[in-house]
Protein backbone atom coordinates (compact mmCIF):
# COMPACT_ATOMS: atom_id res chain seq x y z
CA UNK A 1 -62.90 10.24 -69.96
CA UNK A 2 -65.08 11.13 -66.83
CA UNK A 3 -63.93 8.12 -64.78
CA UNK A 4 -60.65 8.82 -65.42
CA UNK A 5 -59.39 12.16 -62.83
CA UNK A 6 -61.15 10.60 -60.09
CA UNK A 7 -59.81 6.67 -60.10
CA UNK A 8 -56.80 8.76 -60.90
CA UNK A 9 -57.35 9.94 -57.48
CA UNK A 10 -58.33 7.47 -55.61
CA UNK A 11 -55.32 5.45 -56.69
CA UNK A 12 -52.95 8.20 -55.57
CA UNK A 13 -54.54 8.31 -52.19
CA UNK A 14 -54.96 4.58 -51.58
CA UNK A 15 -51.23 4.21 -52.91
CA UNK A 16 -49.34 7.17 -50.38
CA UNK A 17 -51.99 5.63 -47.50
CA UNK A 18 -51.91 2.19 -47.96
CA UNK A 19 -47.98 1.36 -49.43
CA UNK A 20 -45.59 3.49 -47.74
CA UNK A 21 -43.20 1.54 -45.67
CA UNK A 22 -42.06 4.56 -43.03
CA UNK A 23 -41.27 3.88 -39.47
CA UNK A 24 -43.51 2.73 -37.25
CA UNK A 25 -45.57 4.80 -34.82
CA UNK A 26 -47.27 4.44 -32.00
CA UNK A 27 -50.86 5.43 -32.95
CA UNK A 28 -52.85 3.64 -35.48
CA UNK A 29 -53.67 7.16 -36.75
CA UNK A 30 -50.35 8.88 -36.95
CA UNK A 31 -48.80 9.57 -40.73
CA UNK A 32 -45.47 7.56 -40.59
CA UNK A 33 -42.61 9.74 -41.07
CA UNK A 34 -39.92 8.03 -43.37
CA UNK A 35 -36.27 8.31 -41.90
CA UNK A 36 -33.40 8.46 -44.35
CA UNK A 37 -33.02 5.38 -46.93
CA UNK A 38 -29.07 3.52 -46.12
CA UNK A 39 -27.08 2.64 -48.93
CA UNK A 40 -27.79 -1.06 -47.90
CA UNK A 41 -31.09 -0.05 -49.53
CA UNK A 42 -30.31 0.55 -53.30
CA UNK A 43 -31.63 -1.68 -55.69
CA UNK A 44 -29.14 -4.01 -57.49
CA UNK A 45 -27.60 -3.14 -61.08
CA UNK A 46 -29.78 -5.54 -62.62
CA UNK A 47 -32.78 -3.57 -61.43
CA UNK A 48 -31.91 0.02 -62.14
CA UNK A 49 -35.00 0.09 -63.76
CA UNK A 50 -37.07 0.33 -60.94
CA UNK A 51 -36.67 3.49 -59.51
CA UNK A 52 -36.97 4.99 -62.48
CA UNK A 53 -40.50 3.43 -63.04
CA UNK A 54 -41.29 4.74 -59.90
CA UNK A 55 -40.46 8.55 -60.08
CA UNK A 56 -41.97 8.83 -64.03
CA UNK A 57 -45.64 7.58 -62.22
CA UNK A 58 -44.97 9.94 -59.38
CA UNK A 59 -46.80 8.47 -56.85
CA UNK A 60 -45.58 5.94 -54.18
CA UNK A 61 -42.05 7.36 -53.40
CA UNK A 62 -41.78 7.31 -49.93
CA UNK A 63 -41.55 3.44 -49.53
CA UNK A 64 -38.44 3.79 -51.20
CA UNK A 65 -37.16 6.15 -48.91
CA UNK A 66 -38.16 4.51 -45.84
CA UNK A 67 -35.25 3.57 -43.14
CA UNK A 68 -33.52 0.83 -42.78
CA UNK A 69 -32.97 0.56 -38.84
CA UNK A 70 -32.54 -2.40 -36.79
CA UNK A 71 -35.56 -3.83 -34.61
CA UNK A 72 -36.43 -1.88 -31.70
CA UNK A 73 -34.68 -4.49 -29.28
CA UNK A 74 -30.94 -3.81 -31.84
CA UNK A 75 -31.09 -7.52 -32.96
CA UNK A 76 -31.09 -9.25 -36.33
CA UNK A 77 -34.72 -9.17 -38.05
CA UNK A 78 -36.43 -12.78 -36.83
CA UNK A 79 -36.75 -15.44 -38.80
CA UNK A 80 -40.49 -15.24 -39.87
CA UNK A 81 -40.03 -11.44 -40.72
CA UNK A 82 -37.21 -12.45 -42.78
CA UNK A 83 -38.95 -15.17 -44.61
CA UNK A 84 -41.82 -12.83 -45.65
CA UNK A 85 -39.95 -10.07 -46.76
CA UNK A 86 -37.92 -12.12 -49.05
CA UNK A 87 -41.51 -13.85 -50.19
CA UNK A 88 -42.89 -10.33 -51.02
CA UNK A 89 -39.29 -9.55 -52.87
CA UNK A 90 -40.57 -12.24 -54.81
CA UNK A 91 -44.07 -11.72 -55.53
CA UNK A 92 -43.78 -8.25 -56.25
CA UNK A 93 -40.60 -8.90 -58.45
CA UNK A 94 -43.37 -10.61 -60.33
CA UNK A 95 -45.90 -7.99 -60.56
CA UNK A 96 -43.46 -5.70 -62.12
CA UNK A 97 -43.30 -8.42 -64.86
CA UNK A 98 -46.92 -8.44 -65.45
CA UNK A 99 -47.59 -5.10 -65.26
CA UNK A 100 -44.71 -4.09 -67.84
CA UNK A 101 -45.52 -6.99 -70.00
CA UNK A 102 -48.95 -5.27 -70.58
CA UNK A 103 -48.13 -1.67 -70.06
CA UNK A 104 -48.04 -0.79 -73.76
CA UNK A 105 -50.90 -2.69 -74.93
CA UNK A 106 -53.82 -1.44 -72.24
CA UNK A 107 -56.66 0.27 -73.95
CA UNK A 108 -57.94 1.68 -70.97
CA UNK A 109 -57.14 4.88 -69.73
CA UNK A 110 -58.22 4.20 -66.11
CA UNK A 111 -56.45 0.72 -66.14
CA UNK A 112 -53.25 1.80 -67.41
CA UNK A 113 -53.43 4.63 -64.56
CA UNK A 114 -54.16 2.02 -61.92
CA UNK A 115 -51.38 0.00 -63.57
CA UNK A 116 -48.98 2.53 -63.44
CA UNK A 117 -49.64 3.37 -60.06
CA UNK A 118 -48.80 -0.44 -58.81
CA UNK A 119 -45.70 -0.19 -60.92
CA UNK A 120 -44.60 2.39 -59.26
CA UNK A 121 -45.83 1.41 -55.51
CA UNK A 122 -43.93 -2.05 -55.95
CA UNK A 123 -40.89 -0.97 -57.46
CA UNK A 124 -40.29 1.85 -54.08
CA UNK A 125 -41.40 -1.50 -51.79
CA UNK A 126 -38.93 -2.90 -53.19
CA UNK A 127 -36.06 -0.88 -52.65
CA UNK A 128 -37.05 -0.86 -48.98
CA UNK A 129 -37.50 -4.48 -48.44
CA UNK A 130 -34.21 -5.46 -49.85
CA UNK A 131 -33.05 -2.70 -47.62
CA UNK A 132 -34.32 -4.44 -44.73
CA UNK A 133 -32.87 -7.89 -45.92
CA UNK A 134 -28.97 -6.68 -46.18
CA UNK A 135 -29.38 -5.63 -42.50
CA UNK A 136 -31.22 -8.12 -41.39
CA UNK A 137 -27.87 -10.25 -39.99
CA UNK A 138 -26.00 -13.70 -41.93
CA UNK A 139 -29.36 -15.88 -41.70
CA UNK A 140 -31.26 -13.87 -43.98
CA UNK A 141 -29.14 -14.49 -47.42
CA UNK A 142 -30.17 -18.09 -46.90
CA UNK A 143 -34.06 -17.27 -47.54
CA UNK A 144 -33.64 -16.90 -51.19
CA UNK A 145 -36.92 -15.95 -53.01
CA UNK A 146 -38.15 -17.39 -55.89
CA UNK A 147 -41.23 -16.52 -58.10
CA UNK A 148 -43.58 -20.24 -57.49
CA UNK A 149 -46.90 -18.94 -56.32
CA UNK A 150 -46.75 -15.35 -57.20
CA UNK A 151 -48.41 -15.78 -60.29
CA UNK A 152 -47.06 -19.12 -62.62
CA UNK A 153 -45.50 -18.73 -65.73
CA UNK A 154 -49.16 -20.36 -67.50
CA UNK A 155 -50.49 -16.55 -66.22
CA UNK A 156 -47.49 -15.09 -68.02
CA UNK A 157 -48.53 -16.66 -71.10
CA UNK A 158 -51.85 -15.90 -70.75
CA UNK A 159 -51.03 -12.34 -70.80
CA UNK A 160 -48.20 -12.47 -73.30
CA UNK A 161 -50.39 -14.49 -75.82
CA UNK A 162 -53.94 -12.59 -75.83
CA UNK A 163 -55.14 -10.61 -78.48
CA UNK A 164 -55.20 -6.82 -78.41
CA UNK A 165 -58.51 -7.00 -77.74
CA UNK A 166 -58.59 -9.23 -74.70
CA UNK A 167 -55.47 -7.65 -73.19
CA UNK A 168 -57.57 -5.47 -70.77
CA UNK A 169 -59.45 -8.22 -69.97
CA UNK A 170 -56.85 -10.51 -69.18
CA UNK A 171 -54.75 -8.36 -67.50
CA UNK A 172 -57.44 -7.35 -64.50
CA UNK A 173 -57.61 -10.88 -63.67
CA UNK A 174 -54.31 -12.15 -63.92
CA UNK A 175 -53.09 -8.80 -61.54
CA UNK A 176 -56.68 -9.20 -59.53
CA UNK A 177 -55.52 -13.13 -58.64
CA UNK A 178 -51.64 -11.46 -58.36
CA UNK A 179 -52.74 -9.32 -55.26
CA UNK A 180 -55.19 -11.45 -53.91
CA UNK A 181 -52.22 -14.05 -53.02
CA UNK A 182 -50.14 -10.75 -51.27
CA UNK A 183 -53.05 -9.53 -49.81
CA UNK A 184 -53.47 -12.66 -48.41
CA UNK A 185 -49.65 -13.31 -47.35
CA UNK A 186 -49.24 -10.10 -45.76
CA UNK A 187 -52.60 -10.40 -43.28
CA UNK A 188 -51.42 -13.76 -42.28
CA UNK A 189 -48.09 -12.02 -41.17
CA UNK A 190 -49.58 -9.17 -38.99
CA UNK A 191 -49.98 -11.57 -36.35
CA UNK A 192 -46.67 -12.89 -36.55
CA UNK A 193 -44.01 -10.58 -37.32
CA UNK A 194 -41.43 -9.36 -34.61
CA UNK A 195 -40.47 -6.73 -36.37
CA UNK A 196 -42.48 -3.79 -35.77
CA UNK A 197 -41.35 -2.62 -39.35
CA UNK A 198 -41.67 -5.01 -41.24
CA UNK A 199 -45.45 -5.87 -39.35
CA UNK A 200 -46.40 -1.96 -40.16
CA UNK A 201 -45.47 -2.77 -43.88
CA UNK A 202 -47.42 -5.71 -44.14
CA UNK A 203 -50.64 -3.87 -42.79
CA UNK A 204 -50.08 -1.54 -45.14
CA UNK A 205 -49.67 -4.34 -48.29
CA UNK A 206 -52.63 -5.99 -47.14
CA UNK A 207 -54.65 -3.00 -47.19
CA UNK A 208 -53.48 -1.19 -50.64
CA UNK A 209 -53.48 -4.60 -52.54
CA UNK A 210 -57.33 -5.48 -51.04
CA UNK A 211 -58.37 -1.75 -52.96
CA UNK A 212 -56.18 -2.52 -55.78
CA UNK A 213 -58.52 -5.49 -56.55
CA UNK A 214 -61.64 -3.42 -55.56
CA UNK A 215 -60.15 -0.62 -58.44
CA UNK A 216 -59.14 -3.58 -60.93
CA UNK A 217 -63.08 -4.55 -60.82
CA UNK A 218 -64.20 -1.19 -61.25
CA UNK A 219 -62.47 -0.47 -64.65
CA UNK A 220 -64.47 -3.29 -66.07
């Protein structure tokens, strides 16, 4: 399809510049440089799916790999940053739900590439935010995550119940309204944050989800 090689681009460039959780660096500018992923960083046994998502897309990897350092003053992550990484565990846990719960039914090629490519970019944001939570000191396994308000199980059934032919359809808004809500959460935590980390990661959320929805529009 014509449309297809370059969305296929664009996704791969908005997805390395926009989602990679490296360190943070002092110029705006500068390409962050990932430091070596801790073993506090790998994903659970119930999620051993994930990384294997991520490498088959190809794109995305080096969130996964990003360190997982203490804050530049060598104390335990602040609340707030705490509270919004384990919010973003949560809504991006949930993305991978309704992107795989579609996956095999898209019609589209450019939708299934842009789908693919948010698999991937969540699953290796993933890795590194839980990462940052097991070395983030005692308070932080009290701010359990839970799924209300990163898309409701109605959405779910939305998805799950539409016919082949509205799948494609369904999908773009259900992930469109998905990544409005992180887009959303992670520009309201720029501000915020202590962490210098986790405040470079949610710049870079905020910006890669606001395309995604700008891509998920143009494969209508």
């Amino acid at each position: 399809m014509p449309r297809r090689t370059p969305l296929a681009s664009l996704v791969a460039a908005l997805l390395l510049s926009g989602a990679c959780a490296g360190s943070p660096t002092s110029s705006p500018s500068a390409v962050p440089q990932p430091a070596p992923a801790s073993p506090a960083g790998s994903v659970p046994a119930g999620d051993a799916g994930v990384g294997s998502s991520a490498g088959s897309a190809g794109v995305g990897s080096s969130a996964g790999s990003a360190g997982v350092g203490s804050s530049a003053d060598g104390d335990a992550m602040s609340g707030i940053d705490v509270v919004f990484l384990s919010t973003m565990v949560g809504h991006s846990e949930r993305t991978l739900q309704i992107v795989r719960l579609a996956r095999d039914r898209v019609r589209d090629d450019a939708l299934r590439t842009l789908a693919a490519a948010i698999e991937a970019t969540e699953a290796d944001e993933l890795t590194t935010m839980r990462g940052w939570l097991a070395t983030a000191g005692p308070g932080a396994s009290a701010a359990a995550h839970h799924h209300d308000g990163h898309g409701d199980d109605a959405a779910l059934d939305r998805l799950r119940t539409a016919p082949d032919a509205d799948v494609d359809r369904v999908l773009r808004e259900v992930l469109a309204d998905h990544q409005r809500s992180a887009a959303d959460l992670a520009r309201s935590h720029v501000d915020v944050g202590r962490d210098d980390r986790v405040r470079d990661l949610s710049r870079r959320i905020e910006q890669s989800r606001t395309a995604e929805i700008e891509l998920l529009r143009g494969t209508q």
